[in-house]
N, C-alpha and C. Protein backbone atom coordinates (compact mmCIF):
# COMPACT_ATOMS: atom_id res chain seq x y z
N UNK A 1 -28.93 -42.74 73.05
CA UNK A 1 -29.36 -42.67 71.67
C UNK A 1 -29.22 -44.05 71.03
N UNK A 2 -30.12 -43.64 70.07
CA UNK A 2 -30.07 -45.90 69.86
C UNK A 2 -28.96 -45.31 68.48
N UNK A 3 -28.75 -46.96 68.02
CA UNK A 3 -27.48 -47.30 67.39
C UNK A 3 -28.03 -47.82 65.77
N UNK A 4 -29.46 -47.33 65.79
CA UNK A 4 -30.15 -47.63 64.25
C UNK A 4 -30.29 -46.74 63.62
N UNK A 5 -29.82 -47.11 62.61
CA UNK A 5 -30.15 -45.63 61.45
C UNK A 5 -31.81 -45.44 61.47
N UNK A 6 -31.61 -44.33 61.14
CA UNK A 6 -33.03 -43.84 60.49
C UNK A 6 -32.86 -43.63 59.23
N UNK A 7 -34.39 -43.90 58.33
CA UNK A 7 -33.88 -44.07 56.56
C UNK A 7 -34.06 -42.42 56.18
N UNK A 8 -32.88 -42.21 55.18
CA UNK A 8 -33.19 -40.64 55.09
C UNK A 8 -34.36 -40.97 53.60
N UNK A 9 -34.69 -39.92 53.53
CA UNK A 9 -35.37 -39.29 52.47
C UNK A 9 -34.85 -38.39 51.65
N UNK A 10 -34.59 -38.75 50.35
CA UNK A 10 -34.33 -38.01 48.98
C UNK A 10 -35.13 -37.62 47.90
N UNK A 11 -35.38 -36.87 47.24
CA UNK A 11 -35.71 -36.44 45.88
C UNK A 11 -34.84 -36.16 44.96
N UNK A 12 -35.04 -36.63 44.02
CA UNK A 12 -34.24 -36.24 42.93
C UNK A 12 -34.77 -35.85 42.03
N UNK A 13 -34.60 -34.94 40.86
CA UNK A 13 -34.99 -34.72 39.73
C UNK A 13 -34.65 -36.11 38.33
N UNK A 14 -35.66 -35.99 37.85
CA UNK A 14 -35.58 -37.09 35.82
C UNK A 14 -35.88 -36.70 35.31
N UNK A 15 -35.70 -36.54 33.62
CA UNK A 15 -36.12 -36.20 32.98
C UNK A 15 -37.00 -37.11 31.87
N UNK A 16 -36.95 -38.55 32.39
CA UNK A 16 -37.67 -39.66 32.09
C UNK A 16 -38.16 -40.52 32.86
N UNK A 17 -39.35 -40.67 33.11
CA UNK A 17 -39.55 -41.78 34.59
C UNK A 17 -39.65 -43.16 34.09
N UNK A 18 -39.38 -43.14 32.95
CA UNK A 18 -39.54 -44.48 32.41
C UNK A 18 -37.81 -44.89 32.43
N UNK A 19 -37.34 -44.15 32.37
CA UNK A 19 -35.69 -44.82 31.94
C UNK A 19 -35.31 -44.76 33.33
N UNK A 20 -36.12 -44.18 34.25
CA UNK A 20 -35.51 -44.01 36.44
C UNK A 20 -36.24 -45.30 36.46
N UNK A 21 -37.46 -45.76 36.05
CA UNK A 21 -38.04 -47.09 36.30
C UNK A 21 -36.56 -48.22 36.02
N UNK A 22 -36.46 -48.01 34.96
CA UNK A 22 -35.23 -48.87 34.12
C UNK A 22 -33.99 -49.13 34.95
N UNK A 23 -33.71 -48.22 35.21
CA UNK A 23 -32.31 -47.69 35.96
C UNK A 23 -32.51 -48.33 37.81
N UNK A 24 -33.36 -47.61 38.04
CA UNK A 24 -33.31 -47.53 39.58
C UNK A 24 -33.86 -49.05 39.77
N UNK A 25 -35.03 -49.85 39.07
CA UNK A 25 -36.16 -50.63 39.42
C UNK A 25 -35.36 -51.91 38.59
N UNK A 26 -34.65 -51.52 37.37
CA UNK A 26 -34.33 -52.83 36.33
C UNK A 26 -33.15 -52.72 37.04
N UNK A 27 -32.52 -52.22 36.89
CA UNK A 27 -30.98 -52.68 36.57
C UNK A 27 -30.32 -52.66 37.89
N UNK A 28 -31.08 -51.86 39.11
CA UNK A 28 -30.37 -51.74 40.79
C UNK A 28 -30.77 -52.61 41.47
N UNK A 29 -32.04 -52.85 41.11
CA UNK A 29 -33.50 -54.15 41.72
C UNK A 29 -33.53 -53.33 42.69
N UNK A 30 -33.97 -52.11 42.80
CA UNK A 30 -34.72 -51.29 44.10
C UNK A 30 -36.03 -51.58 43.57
N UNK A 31 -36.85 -51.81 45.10
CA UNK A 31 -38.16 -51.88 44.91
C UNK A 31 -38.81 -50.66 44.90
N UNK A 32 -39.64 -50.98 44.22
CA UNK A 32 -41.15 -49.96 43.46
C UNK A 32 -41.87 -49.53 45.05
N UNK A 33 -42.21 -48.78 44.68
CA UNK A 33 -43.60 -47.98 46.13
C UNK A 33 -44.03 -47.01 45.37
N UNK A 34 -44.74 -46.03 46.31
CA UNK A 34 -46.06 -45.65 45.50
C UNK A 34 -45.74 -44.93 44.34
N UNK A 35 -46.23 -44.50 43.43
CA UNK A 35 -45.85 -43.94 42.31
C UNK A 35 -46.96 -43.08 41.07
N UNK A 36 -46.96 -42.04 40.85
CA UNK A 36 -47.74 -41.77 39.60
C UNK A 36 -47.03 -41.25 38.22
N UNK A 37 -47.74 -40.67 37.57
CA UNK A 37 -46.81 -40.22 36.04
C UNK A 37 -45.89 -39.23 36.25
N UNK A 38 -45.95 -38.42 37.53
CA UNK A 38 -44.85 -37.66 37.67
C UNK A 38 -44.07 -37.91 38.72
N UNK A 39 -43.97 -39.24 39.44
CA UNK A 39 -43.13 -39.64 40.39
C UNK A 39 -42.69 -40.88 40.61
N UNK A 40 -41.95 -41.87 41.69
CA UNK A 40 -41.79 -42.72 42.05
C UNK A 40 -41.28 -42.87 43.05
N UNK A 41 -41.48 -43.73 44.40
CA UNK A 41 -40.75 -44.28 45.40
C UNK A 41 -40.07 -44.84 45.02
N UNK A 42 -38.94 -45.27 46.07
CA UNK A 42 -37.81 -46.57 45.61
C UNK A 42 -37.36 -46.47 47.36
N UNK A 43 -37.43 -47.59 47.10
CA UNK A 43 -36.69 -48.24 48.31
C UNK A 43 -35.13 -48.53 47.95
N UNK A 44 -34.53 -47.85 48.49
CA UNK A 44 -32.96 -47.06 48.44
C UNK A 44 -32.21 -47.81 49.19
N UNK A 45 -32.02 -49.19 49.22
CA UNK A 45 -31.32 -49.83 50.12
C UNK A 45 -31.65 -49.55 51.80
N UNK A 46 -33.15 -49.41 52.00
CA UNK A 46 -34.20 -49.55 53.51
C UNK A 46 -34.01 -47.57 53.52
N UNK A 47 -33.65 -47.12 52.49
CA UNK A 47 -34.15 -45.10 52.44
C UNK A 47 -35.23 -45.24 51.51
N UNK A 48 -35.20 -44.07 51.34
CA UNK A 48 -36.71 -43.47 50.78
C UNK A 48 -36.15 -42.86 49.24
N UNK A 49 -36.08 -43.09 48.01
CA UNK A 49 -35.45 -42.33 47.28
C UNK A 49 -36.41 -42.20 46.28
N UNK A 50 -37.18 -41.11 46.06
CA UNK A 50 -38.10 -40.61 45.40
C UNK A 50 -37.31 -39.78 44.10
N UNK A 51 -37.92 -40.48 42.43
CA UNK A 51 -37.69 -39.45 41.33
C UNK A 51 -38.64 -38.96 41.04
N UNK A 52 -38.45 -37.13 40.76
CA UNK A 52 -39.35 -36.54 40.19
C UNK A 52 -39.32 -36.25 38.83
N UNK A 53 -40.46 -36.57 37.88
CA UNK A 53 -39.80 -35.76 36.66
C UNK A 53 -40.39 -34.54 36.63
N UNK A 54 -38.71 -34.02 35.39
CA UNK A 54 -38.46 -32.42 35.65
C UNK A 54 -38.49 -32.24 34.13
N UNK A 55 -38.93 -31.15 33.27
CA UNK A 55 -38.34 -30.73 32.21
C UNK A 55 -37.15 -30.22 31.97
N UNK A 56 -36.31 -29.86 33.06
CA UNK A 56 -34.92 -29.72 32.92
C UNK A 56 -33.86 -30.40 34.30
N UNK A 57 -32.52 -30.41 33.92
CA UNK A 57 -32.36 -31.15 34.98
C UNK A 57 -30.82 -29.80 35.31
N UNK A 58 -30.95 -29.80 36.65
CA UNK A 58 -29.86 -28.33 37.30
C UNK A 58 -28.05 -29.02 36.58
N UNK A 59 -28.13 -29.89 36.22
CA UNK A 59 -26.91 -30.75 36.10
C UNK A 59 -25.88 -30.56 37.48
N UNK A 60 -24.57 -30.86 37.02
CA UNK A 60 -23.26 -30.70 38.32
C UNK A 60 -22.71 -29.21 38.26
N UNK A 61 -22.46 -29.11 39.77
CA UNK A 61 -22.63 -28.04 40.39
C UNK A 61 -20.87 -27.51 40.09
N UNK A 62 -19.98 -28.66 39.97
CA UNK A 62 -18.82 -28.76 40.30
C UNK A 62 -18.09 -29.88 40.58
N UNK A 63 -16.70 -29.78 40.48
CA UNK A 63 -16.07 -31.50 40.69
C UNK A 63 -15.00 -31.27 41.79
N UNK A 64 -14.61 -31.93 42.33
CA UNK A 64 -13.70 -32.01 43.32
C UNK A 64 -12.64 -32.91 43.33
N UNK A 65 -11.04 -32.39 43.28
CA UNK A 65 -10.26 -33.44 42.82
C UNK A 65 -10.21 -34.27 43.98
N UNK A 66 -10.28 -35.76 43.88
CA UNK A 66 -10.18 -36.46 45.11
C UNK A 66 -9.23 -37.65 44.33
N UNK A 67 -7.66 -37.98 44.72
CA UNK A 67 -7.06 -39.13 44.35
C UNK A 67 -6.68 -38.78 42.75
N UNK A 68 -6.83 -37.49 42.52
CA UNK A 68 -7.11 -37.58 40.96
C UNK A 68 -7.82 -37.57 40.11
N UNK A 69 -8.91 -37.68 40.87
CA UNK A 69 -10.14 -37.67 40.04
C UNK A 69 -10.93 -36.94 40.54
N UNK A 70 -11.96 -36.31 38.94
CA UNK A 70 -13.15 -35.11 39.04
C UNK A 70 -14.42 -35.75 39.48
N UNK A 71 -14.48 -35.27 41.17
CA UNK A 71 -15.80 -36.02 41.88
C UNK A 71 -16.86 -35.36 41.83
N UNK A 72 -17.89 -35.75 41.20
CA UNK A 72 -18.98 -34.47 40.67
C UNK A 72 -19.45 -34.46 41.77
N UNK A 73 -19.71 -33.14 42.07
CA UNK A 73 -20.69 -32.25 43.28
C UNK A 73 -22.08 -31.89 42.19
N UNK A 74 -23.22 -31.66 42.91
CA UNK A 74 -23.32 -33.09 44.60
C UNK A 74 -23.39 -34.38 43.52
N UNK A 75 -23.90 -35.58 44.94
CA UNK A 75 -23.74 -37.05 44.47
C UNK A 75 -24.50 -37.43 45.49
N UNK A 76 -24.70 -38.37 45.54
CA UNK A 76 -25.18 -39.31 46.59
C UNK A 76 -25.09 -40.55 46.39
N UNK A 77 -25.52 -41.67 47.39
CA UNK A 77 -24.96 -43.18 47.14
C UNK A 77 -24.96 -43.36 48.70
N UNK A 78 -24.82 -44.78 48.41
CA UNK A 78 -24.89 -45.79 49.90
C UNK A 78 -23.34 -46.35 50.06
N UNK A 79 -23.33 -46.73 51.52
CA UNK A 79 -22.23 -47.58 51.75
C UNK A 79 -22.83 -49.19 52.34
N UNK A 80 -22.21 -50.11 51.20
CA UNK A 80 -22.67 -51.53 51.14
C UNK A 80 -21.82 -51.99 51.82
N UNK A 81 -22.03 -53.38 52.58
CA UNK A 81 -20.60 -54.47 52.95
C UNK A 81 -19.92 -55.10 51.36
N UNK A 82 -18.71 -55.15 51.87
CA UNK A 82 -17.70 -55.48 50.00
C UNK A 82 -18.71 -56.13 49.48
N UNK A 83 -19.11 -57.40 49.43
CA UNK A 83 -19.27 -58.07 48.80
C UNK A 83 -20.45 -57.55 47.99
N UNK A 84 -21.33 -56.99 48.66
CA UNK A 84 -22.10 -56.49 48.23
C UNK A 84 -21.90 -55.26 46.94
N UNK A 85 -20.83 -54.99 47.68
CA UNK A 85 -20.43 -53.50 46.43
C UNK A 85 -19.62 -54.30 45.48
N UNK A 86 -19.20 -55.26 45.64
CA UNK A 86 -18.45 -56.12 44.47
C UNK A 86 -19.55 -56.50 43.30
N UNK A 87 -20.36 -57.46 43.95
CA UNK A 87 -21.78 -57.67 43.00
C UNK A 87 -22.65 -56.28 42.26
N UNK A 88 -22.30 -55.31 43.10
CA UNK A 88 -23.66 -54.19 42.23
C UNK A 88 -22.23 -53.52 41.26
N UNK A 89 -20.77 -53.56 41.74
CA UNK A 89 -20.13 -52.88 40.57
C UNK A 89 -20.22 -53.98 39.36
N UNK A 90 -20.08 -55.32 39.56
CA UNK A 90 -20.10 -56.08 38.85
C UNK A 90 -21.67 -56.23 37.73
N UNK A 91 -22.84 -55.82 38.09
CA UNK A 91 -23.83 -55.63 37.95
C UNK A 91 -23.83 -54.75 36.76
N UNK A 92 -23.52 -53.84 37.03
CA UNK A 92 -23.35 -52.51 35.81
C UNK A 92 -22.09 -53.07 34.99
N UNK A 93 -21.09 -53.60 35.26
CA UNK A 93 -19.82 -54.10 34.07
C UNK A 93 -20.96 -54.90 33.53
N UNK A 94 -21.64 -56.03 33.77
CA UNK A 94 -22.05 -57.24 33.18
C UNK A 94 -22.86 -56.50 32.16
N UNK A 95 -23.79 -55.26 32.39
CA UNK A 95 -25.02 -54.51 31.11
C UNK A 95 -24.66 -53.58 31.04
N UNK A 96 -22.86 -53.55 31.12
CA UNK A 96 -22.18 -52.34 29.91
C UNK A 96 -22.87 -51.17 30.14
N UNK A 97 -23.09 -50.79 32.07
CA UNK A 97 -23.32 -49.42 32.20
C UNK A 97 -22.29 -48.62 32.18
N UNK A 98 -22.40 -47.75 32.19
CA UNK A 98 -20.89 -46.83 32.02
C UNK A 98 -20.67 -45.94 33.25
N UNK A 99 -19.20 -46.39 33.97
CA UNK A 99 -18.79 -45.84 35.07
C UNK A 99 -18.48 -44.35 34.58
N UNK A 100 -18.58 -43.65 35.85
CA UNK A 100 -18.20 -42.22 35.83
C UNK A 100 -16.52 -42.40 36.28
N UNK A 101 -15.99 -43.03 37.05
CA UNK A 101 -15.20 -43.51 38.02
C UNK A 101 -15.42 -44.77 38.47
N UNK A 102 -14.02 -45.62 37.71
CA UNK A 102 -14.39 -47.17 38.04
C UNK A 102 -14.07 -47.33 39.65
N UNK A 103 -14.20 -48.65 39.75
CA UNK A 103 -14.26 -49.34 41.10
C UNK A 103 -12.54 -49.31 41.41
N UNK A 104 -12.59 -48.63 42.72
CA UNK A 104 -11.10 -48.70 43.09
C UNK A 104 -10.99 -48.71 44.23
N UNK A 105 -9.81 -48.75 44.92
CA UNK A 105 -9.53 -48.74 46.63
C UNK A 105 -8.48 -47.56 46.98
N UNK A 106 -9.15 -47.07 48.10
CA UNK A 106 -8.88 -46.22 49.06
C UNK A 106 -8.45 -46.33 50.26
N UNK A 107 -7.15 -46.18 50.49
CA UNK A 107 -6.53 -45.90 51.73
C UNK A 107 -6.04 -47.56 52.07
N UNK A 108 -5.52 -47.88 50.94
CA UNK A 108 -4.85 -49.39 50.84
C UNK A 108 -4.39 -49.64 51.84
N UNK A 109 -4.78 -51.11 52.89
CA UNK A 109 -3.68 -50.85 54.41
C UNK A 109 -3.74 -50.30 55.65
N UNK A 110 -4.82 -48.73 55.37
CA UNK A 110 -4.75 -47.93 56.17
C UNK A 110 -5.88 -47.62 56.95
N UNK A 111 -6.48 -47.51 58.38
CA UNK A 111 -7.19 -47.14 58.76
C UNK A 111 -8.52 -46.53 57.71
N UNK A 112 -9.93 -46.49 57.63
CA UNK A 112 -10.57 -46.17 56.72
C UNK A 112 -10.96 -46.72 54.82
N UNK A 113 -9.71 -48.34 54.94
CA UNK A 113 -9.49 -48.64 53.58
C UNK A 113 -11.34 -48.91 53.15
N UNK A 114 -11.19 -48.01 51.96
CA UNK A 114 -12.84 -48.34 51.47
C UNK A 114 -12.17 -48.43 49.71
N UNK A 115 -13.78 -49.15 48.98
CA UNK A 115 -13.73 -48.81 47.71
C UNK A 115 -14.92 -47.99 47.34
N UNK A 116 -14.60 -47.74 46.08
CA UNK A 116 -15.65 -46.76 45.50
C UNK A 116 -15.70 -46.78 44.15
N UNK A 117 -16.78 -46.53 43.57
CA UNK A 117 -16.87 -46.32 42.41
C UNK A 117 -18.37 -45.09 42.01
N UNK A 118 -18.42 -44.29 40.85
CA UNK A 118 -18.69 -43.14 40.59
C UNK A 118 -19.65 -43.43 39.30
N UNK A 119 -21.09 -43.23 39.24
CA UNK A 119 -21.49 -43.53 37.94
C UNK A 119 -22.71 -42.20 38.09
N UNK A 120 -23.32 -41.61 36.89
CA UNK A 120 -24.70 -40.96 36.52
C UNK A 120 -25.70 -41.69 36.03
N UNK A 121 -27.06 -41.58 36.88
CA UNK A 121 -28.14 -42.55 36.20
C UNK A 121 -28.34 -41.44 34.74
N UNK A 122 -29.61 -42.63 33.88
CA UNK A 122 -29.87 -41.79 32.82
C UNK A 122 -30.34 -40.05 32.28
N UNK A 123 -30.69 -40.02 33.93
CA UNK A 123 -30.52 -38.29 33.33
C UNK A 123 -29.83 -37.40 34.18
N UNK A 124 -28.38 -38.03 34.37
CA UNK A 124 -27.10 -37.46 34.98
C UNK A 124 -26.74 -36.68 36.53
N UNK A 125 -27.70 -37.69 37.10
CA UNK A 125 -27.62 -37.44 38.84
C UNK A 125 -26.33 -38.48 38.82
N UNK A 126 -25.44 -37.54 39.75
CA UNK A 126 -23.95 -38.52 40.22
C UNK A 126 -24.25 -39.27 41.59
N UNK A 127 -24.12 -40.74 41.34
CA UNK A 127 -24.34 -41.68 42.37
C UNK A 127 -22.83 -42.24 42.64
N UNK A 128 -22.68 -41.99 44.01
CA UNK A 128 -21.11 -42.92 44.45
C UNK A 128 -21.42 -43.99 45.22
N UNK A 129 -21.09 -45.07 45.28
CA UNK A 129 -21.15 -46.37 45.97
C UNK A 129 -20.17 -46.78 46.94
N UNK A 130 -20.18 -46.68 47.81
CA UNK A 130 -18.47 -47.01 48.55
C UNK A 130 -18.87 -48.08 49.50
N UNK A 131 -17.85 -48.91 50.00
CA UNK A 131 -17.00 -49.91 51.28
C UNK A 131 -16.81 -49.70 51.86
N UNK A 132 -16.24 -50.23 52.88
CA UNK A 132 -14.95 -50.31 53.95
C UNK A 132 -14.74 -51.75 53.87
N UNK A 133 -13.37 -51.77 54.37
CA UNK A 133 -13.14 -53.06 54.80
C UNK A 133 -13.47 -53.48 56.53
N UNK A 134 -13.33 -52.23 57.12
CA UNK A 134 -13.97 -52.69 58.41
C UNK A 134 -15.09 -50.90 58.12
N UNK A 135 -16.03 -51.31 58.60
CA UNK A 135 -18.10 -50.25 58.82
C UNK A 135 -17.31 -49.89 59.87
N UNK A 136 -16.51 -50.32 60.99
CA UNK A 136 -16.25 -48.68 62.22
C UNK A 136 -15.18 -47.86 62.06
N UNK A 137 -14.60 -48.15 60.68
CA UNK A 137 -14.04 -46.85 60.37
C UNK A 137 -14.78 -45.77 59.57
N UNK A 138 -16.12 -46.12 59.47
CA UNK A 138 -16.72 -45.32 58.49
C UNK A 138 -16.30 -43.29 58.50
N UNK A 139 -16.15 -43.16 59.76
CA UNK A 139 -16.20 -41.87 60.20
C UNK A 139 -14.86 -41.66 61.20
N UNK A 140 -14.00 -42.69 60.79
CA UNK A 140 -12.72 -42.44 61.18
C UNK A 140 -11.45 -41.26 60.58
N UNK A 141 -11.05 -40.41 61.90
CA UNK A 141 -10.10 -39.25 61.08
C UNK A 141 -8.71 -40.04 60.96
């Protein structure tokens, strides 16, 4: 079996495609693909992350205490190399987006140490962003 990801494919629900333009296209710098008045591609860090707009949106399903904190179910999000997740948390501090869950570290020291941080685009899909300090613990017990 080869050792390359394959890009998944998502949909999401908006309830503005102009403020997912904003969000996903301004402020993440995901690139644009095909798109009409009721949709958009985005190139999701080399995935497929398609918004649909919705007249309503299902909101969170539920939260899950993790470390202390209420992890909204569901979520989705990528895992960047640090530096990378340093610059995109830094990205949203610099235009005063508002974290759901700031940027913190996990498993200080320990096998699996990652960071993470927890935010909702503008029409309240929960996106998590996480690290590692070493990618082959990604799926380490």
């Amino acid at each position: 079996m080869s050792n390359a990801l394959s890009p998944f494919h998502l949909a999401i629900p908006v309830t503005d495609i102009d403020k997912a333009d904003a969000f996903y296209g301004g402020l993440m710098g995901c690139e644009k693909g095909r798109s009409s008045q009721q949709w958009i591609d985005w190139n999701f860090y080399g995935h497929q992350l398609v918004t649909h707009l919705v007249e309503e949106m299902p909101g969170v399903a539920g939260y899950n205490q993790v470390d202390g904190k209420k992890v909204p179910v569901p979520h989705f999000g990528i895992v960047l190399p640090w530096q990378q997740w340093e610059e995109l948390a830094d990205r949203f501090s610099k235009h005063d987006y508002p974290m759901y869950i700031e940027p913190y570290t996990r498993f200080a020291g320990k096998t699996g140490e990652q960071g993470t941080f927890f935010l909702f685009d503008p029409s309240d899909n929960a996106l998590e962003f996480k690290t590692f300090k070493d990618m082959d613990t990604l799926f380490a017990s």
